[in-house]
C-alpha atoms as a PDB file:
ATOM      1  CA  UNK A   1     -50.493 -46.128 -11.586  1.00  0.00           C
ATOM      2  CA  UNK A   2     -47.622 -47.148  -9.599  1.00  0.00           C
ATOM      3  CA  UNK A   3     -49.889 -48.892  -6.812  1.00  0.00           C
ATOM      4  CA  UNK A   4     -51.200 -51.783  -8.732  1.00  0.00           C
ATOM      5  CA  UNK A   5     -46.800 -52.205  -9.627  1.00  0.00           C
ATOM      6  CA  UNK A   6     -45.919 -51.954  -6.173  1.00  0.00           C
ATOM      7  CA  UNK A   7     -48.791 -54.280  -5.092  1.00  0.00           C
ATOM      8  CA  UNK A   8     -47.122 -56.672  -7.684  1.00  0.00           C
ATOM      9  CA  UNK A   9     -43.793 -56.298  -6.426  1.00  0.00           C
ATOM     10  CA  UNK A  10     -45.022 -57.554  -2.884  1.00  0.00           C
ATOM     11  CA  UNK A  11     -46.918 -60.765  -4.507  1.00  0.00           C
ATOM     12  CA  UNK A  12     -43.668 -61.947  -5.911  1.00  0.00           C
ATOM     13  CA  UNK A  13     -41.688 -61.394  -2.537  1.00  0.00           C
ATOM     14  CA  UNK A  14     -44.403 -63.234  -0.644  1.00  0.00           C
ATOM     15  CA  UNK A  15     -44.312 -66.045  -2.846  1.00  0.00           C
ATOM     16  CA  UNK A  16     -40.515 -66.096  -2.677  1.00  0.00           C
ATOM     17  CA  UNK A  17     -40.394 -65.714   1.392  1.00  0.00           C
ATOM     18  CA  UNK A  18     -43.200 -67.234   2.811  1.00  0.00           C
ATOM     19  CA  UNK A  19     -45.354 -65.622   4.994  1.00  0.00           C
ATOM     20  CA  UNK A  20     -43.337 -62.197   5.322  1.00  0.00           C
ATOM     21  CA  UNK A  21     -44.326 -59.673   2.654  1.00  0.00           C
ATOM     22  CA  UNK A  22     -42.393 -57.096   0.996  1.00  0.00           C
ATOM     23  CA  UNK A  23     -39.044 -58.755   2.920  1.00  0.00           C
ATOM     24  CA  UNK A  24     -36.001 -58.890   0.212  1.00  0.00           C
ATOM     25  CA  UNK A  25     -33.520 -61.349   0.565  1.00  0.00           C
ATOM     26  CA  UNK A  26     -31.694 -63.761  -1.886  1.00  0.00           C
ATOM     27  CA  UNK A  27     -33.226 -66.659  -0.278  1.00  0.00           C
ATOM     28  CA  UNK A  28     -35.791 -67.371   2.266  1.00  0.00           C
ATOM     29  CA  UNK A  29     -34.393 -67.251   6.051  1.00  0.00           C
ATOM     30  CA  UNK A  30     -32.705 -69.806   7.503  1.00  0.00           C
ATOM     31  CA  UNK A  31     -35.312 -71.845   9.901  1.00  0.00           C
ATOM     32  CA  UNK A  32     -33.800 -70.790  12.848  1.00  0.00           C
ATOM     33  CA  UNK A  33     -34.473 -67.144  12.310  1.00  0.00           C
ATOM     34  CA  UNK A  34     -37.999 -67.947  11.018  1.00  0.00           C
ATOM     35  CA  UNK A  35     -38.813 -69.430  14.448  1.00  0.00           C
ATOM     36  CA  UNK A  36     -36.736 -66.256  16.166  1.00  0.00           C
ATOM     37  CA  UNK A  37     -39.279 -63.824  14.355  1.00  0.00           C
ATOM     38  CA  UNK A  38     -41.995 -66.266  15.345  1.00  0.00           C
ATOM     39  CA  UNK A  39     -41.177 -66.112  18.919  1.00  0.00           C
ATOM     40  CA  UNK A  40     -40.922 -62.168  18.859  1.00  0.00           C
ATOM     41  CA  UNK A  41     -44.894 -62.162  16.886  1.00  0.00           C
ATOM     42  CA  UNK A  42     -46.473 -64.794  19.458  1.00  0.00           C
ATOM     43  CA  UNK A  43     -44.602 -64.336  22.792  1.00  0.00           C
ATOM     44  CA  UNK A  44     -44.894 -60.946  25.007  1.00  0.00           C
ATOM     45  CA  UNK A  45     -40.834 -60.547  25.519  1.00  0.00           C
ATOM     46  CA  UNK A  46     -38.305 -62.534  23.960  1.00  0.00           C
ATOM     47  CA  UNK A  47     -34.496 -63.117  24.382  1.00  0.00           C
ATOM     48  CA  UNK A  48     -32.529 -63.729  21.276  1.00  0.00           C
ATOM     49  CA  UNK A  49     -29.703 -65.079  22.679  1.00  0.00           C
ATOM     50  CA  UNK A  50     -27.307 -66.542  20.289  1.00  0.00           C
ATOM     51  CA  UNK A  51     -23.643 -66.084  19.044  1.00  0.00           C
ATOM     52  CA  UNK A  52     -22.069 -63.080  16.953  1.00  0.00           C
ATOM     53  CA  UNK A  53     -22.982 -63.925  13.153  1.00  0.00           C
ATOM     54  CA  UNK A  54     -26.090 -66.296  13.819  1.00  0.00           C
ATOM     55  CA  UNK A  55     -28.604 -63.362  12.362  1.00  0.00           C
ATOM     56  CA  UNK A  56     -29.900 -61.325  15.225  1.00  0.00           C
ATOM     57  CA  UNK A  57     -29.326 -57.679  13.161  1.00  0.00           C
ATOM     58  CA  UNK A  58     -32.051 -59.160  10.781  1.00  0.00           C
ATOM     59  CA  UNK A  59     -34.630 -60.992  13.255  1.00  0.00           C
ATOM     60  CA  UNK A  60     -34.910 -57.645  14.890  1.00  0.00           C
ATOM     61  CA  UNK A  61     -35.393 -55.963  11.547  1.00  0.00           C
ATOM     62  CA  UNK A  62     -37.867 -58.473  10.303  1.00  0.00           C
ATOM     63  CA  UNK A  63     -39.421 -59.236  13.858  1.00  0.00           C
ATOM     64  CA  UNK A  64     -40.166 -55.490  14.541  1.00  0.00           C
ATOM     65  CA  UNK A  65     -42.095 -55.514  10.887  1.00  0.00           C
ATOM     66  CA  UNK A  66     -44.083 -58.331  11.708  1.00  0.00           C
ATOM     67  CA  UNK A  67     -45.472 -57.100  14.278  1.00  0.00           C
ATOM     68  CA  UNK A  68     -46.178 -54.108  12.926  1.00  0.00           C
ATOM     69  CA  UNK A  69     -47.987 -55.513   9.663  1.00  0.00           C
ATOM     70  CA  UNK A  70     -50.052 -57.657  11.979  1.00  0.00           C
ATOM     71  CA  UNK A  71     -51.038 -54.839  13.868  1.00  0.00           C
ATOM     72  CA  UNK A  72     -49.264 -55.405  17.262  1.00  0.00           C
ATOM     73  CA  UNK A  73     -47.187 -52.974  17.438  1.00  0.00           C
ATOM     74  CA  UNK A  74     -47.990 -49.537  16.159  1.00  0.00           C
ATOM     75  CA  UNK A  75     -44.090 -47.491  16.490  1.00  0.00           C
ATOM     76  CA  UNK A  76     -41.569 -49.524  17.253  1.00  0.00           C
ATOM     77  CA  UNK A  77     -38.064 -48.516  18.261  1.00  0.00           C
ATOM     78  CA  UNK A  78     -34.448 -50.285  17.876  1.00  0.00           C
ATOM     79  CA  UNK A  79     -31.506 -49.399  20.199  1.00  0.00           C
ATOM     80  CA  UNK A  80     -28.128 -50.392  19.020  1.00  0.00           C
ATOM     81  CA  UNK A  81     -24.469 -49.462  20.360  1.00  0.00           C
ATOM     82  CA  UNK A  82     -23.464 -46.018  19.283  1.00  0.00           C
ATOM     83  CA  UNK A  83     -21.102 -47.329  16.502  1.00  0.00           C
ATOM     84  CA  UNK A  84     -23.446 -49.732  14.844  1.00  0.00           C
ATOM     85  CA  UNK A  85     -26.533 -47.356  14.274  1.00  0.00           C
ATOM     86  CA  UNK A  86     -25.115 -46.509  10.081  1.00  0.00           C
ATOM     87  CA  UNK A  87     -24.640 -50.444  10.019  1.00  0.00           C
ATOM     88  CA  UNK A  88     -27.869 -50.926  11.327  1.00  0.00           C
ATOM     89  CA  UNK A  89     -30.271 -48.435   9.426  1.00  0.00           C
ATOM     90  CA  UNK A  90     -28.466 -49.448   5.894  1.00  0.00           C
ATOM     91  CA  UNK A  91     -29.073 -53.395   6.732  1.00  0.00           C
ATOM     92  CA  UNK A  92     -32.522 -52.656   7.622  1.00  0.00           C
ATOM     93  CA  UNK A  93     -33.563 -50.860   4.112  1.00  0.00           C
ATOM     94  CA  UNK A  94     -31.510 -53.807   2.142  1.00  0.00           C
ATOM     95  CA  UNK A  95     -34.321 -55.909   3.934  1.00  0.00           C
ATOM     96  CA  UNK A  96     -36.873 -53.770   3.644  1.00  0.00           C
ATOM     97  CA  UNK A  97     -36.055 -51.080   0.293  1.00  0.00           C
ATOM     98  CA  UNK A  98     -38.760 -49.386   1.202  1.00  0.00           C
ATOM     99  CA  UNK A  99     -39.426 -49.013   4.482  1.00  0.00           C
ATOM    100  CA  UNK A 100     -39.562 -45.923   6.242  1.00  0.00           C
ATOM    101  CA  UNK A 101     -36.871 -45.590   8.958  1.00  0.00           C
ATOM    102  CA  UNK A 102     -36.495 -42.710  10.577  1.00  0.00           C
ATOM    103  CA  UNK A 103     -32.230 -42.848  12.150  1.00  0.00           C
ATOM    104  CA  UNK A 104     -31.517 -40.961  15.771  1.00  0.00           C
ATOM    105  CA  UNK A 105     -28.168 -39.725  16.270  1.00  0.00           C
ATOM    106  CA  UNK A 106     -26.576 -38.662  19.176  1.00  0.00           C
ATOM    107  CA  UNK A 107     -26.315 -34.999  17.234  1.00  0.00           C
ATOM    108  CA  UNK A 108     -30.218 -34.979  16.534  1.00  0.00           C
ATOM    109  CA  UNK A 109     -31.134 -34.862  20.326  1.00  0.00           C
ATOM    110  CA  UNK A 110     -28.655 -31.720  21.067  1.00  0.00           C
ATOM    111  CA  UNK A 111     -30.226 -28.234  22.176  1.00  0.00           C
ATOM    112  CA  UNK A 112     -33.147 -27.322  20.161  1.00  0.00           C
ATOM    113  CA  UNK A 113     -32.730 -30.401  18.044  1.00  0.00           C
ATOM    114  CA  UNK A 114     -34.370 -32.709  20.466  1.00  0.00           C
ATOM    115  CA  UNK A 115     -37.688 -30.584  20.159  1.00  0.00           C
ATOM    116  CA  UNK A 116     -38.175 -31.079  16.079  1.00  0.00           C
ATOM    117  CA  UNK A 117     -36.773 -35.264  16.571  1.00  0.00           C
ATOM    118  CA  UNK A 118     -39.309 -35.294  18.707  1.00  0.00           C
ATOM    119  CA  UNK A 119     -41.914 -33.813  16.803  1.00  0.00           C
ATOM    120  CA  UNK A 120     -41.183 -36.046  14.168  1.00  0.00           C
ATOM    121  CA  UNK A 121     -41.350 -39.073  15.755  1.00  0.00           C
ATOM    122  CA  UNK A 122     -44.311 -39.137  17.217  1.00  0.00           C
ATOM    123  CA  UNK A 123     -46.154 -37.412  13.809  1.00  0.00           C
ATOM    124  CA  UNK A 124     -44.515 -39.368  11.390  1.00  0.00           C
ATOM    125  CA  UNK A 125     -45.658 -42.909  10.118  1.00  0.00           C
ATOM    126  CA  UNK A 126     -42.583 -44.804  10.726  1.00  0.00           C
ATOM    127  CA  UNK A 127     -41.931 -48.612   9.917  1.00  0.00           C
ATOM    128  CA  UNK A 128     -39.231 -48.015  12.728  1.00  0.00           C
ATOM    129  CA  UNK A 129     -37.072 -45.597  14.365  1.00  0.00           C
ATOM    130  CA  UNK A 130     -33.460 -47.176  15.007  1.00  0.00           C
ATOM    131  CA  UNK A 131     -30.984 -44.766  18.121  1.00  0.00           C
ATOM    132  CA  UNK A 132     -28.225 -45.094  19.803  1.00  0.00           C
ATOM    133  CA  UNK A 133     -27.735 -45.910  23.021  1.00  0.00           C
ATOM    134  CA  UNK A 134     -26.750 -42.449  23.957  1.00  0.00           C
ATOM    135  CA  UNK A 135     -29.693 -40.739  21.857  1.00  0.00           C
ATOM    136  CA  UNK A 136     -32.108 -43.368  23.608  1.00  0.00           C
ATOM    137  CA  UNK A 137     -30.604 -41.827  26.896  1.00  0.00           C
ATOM    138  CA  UNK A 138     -31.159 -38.246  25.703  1.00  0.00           C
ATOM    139  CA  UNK A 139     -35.047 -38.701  25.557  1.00  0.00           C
ATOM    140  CA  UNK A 140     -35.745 -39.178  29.577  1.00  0.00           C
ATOM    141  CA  UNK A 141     -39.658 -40.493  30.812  1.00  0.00           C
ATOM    142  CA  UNK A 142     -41.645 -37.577  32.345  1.00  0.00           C
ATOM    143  CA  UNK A 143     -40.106 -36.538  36.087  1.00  0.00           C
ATOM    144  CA  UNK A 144     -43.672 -37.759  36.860  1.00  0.00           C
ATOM    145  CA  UNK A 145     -43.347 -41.065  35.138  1.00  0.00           C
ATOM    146  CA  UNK A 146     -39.762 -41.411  36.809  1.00  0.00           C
ATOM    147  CA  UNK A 147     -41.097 -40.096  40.281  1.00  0.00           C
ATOM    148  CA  UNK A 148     -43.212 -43.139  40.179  1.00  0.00           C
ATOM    149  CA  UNK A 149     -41.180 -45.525  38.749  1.00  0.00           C
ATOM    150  CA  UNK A 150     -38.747 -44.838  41.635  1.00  0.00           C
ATOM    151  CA  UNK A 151     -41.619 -44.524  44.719  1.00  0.00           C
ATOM    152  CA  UNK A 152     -42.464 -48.457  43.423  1.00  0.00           C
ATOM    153  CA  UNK A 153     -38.899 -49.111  43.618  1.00  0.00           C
ATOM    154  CA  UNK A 154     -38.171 -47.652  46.815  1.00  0.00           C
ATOM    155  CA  UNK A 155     -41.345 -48.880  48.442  1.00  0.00           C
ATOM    156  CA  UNK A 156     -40.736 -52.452  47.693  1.00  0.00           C
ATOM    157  CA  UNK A 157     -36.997 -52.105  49.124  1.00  0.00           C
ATOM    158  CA  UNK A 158     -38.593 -50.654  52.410  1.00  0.00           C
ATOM    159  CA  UNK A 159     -41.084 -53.532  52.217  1.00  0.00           C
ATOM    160  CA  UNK A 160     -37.983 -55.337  52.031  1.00  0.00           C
ATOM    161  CA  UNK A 161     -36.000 -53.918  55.120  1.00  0.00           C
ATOM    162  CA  UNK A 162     -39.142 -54.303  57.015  1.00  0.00           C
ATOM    163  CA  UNK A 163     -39.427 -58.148  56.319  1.00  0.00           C
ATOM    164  CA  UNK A 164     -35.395 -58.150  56.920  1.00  0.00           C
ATOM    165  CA  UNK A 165     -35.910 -56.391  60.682  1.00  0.00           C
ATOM    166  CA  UNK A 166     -38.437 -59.632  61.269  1.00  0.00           C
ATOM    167  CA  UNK A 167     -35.300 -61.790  60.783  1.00  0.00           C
ATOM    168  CA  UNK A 168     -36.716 -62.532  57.428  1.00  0.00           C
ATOM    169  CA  UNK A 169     -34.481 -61.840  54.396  1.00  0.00           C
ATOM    170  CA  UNK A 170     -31.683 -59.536  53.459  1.00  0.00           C
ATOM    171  CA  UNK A 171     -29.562 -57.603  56.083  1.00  0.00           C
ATOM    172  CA  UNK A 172     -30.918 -54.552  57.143  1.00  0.00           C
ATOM    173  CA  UNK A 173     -27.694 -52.637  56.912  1.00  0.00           C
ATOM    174  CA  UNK A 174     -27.266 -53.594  53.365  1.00  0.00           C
ATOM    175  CA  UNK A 175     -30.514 -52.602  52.241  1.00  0.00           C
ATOM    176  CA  UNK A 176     -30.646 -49.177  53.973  1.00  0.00           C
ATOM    177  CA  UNK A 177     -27.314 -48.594  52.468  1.00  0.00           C
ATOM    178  CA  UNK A 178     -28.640 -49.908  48.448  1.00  0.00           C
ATOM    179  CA  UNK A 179     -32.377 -47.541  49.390  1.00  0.00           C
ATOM    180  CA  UNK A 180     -29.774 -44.322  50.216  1.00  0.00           C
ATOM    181  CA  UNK A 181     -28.258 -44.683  47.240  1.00  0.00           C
ATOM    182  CA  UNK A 182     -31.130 -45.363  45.110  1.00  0.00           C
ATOM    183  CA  UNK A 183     -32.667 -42.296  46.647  1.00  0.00           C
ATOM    184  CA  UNK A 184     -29.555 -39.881  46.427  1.00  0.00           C
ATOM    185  CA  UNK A 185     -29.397 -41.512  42.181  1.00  0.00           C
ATOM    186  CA  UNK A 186     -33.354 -40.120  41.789  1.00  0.00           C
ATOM    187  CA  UNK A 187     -32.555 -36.899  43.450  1.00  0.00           C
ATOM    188  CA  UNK A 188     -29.484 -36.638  40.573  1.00  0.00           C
ATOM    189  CA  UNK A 189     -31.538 -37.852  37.675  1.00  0.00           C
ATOM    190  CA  UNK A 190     -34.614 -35.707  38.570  1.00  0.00           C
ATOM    191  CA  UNK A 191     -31.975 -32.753  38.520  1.00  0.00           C
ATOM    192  CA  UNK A 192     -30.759 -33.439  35.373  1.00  0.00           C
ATOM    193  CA  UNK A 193     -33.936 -32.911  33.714  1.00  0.00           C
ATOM    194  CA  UNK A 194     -33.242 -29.561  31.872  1.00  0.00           C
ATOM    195  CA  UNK A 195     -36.558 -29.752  28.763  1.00  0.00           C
ATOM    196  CA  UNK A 196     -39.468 -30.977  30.124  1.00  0.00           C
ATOM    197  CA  UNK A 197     -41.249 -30.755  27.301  1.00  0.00           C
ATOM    198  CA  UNK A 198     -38.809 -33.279  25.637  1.00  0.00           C
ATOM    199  CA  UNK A 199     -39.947 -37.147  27.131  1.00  0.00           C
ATOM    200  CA  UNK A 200     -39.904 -40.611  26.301  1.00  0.00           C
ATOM    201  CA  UNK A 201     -43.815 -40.484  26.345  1.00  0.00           C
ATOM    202  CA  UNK A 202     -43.905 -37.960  23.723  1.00  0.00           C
ATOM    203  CA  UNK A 203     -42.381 -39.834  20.963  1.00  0.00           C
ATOM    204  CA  UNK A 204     -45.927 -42.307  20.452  1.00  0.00           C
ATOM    205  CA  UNK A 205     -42.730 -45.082  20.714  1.00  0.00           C
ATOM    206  CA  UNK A 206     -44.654 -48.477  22.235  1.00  0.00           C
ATOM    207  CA  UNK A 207     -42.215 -51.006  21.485  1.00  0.00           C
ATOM    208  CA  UNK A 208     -38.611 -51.947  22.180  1.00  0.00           C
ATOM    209  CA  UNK A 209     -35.943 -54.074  20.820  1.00  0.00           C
ATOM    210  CA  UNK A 210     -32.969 -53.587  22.265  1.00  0.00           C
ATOM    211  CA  UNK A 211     -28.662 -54.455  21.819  1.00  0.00           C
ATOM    212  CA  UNK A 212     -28.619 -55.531  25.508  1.00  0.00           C
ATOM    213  CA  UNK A 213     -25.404 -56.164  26.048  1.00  0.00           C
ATOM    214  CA  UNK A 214     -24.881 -52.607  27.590  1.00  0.00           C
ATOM    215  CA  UNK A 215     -27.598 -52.557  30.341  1.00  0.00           C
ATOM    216  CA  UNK A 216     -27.238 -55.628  32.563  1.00  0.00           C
ATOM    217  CA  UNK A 217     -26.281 -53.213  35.415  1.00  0.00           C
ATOM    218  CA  UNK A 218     -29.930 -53.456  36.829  1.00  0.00           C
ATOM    219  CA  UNK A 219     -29.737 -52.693  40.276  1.00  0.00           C
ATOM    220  CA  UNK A 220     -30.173 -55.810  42.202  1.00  0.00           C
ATOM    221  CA  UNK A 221     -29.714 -55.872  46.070  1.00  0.00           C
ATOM    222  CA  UNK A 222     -28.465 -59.208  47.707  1.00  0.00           C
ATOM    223  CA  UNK A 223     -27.091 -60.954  50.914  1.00  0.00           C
ATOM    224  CA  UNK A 224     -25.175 -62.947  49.079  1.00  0.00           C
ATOM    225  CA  UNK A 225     -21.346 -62.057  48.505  1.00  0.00           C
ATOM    226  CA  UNK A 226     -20.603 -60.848  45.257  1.00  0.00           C
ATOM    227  CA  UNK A 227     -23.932 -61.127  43.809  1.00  0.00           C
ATOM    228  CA  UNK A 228     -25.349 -57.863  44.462  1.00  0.00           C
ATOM    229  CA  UNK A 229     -25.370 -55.249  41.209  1.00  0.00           C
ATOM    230  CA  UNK A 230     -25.272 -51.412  42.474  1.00  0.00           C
ATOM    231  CA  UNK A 231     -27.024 -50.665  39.197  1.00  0.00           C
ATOM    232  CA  UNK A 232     -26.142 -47.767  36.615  1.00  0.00           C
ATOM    233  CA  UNK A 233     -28.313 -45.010  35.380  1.00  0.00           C
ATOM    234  CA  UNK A 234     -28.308 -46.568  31.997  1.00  0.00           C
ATOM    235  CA  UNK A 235     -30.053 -49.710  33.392  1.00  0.00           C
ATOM    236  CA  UNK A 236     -32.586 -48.211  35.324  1.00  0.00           C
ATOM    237  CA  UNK A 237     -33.737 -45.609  32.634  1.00  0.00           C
ATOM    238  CA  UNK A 238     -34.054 -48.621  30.285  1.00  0.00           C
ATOM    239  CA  UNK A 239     -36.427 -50.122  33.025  1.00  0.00           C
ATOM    240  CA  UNK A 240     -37.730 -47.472  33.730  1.00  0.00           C
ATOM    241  CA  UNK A 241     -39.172 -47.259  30.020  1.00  0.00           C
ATOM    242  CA  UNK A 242     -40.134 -50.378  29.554  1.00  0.00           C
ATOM    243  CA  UNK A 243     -41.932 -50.636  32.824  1.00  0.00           C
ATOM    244  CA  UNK A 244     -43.827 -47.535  31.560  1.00  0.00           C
ATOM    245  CA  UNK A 245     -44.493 -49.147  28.216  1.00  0.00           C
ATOM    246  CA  UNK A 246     -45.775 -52.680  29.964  1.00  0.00           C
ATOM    247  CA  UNK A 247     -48.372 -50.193  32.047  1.00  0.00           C
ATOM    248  CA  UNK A 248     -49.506 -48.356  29.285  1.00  0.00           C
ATOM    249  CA  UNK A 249     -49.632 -51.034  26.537  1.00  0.00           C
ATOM    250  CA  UNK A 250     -49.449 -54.726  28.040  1.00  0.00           C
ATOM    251  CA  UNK A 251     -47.046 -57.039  28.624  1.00  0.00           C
ATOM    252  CA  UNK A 252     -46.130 -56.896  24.894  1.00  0.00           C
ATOM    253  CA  UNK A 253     -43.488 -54.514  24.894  1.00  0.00           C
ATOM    254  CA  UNK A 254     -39.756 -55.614  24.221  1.00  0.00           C
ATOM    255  CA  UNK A 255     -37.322 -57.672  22.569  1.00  0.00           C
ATOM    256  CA  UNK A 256     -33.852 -58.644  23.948  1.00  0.00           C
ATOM    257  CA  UNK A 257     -30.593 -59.612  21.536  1.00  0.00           C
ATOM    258  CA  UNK A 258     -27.586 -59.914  22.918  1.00  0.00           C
ATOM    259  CA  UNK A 259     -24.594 -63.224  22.164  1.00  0.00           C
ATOM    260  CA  UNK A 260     -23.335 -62.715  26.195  1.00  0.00           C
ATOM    261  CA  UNK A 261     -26.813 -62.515  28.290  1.00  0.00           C
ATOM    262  CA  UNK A 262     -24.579 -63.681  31.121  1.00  0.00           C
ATOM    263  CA  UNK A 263     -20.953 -62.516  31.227  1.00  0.00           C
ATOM    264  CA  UNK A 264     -20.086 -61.412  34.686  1.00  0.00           C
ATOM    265  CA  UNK A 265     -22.487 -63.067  36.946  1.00  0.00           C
ATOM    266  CA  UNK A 266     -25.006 -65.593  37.169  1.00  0.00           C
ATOM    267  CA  UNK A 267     -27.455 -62.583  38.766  1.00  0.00           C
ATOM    268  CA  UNK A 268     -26.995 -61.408  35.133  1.00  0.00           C
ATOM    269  CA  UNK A 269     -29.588 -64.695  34.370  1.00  0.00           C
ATOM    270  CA  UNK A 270     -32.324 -63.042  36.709  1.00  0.00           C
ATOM    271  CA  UNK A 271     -32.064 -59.446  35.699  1.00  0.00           C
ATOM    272  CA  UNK A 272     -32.753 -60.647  32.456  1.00  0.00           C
ATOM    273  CA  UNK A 273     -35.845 -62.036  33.339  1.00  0.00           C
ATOM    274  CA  UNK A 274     -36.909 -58.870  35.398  1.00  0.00           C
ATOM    275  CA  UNK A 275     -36.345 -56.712  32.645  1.00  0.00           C
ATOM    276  CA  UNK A 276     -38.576 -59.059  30.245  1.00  0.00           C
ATOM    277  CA  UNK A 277     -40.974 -61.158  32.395  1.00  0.00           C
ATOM    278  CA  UNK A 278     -41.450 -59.480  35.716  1.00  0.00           C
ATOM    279  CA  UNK A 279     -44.837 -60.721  35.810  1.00  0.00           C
ATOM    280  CA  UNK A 280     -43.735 -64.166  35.935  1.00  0.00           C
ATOM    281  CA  UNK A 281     -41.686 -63.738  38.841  1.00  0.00           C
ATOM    282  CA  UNK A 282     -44.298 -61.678  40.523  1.00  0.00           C
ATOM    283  CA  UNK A 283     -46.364 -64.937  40.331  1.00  0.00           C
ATOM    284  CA  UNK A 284     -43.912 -67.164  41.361  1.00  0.00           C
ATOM    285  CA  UNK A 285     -43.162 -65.368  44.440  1.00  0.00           C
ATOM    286  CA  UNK A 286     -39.400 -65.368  43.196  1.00  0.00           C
ATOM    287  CA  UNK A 287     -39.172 -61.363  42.752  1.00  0.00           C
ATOM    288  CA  UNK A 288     -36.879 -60.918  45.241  1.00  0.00           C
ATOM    289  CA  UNK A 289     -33.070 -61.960  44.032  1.00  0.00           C
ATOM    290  CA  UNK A 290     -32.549 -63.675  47.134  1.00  0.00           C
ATOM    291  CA  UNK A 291     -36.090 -66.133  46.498  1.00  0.00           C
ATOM    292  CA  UNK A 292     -34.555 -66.798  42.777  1.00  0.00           C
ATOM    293  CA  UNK A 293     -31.170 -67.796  44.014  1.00  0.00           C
ATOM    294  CA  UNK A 294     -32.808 -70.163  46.690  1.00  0.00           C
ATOM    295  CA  UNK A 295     -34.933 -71.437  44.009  1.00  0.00           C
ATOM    296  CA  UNK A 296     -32.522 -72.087  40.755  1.00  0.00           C
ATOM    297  CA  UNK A 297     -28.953 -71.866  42.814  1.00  0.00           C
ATOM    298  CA  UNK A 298     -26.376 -73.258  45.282  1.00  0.00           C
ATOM    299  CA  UNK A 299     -24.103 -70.621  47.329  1.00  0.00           C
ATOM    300  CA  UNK A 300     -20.418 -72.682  46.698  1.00  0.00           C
ATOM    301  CA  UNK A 301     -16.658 -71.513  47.534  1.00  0.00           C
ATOM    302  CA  UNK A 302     -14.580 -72.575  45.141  1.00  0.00           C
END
């Protein structure tokens, strides 16, 4: 009895907002975020880069359900900063009242815990799953998946010192310094792996949409002063995923927001297109930071 009601209930919101069912707000969106969520349903990877208060919290929300109704996405996840996950979950279910949002604390993925969030991920028929940054940490790929995640890393930075001992690219004393690190941060992370049976692959997550203004540390070696980025381990595990996720599911796998997508450095500009659109710079031969700079930028003093 209640089916024909709720089927009701969803005519009335489509009439009042378009072409996005079931979506309850006072008023239709502004056109700006219509065109944001229309982006996110027809592009591969999108940036939504725009200032503090100009909607982002709900184009994720509404983006992420999109592409789920249409059938594009099948589990998508949300990452936010530890203190806005509450924020986050309540302003997605006054968008959606009845969606089914399943809310990752840093607590749930402690001990034992981790096992049954898990479980319940990837068996549960969730409209989304919003975490925290430091919950999204606590679920690590497979060592396998990150053994060869790092092997394609490490390969194309001896590819690199090879082309740099022609005379043909970055120092080689740089990059033999940036591969022994690299290598000696795998060797930690592999170590660190305590549950094996508790992995990134396990949770049936296949999409992304992500707070980015934590994880522009992607490791990025250059020959030019100042412009290099040693990387952090909270960069390269996001990579890590999403390069698994672009392997396993295509090239539509993740969604950017962030009001400062360049804040410290203009090398910022290009790891945001590695993260989103490697393919792109594969093709353009720019996927080397050194090629990109040549390409878009001038070295100045000043």
């Amino acid at each position: 009895h209640i089916f024909p009601l709720l089927l009701g209930r969803r005519r009335r919101m489509v009439t009042r907002n378009g072409s996005l069912p079931a979506l309850r707000l006072p008023s239709r969106p502004r056109k700006l975020q219509s065109a944001r969520v229309a982006r996110m349903t027809h592009n591969p990877a999108v940036l939504l880069a725009h200032e503090v208060g100009a909607g982002k919290t709900a184009e994720m929300v509404i983006g992420v359900t999109e592409l789920r109704r249409l059938g594009l996405v099948r589990k998508p996840a949300i990452i936010v900063p530890n203190h806005m996950l509450e924020q986050f979950a309540r302003e997605w279910l006054q968008l959606y009242p009845q969606a089914r949002v399943l809310v990752a604390q840093r607590e749930d993925l402690r001990g034992d815990r981790r096992r049954r969030f898990v479980a319940r991920c990837a068996t549960g028929d969730w409209d989304g799953i919003v975490m925290s940054r430091s919950a999204f940490e606590r679920i690590p790929l497979s060592p396998d998946g990150q053994r060869a995640y790092t092997d394609r890393e490490l390969g194309q930075m001896r590819a690199w010192i090879a082309e740099a001992r022609k005379g043909e690219g970055l120092s080689v004393k740089r990059l033999e310094a940036a591969l022994l690190r690299a290598e000696e941060r795998l060797r930690a992370k592999l170590d660190s792996v305590k549950d094996p049976g508790v992995t990134f692959e396990a949770t049936g997550i296949d999409y992304l949409c992500v707070e980015a203004r934590g994880y522009k540390n992607l490791r990025t070696p250059s020959n030019i002063a100042g412009a290099a980025i040693d990387g952090s381990m909270r960069a390269s595990d996001l990579d890590m995923k999403i390069d698994h996720l672009r392997r396993r599911n295509g090239s539509r796998v993740v969604t950017f927001a962030t009001a400062t997508p360049i804040a410290n450095s203009v090398t910022e500009a290009y790891v945001m297109q590695r993260y989103l659109r490697p393919d792109l710079l594969d093709a353009a031969g720019i996927s080397v930071f050194d090629s990109w700079a040549a390409t878009f930028g001038q070295v100045v003093t000043q």
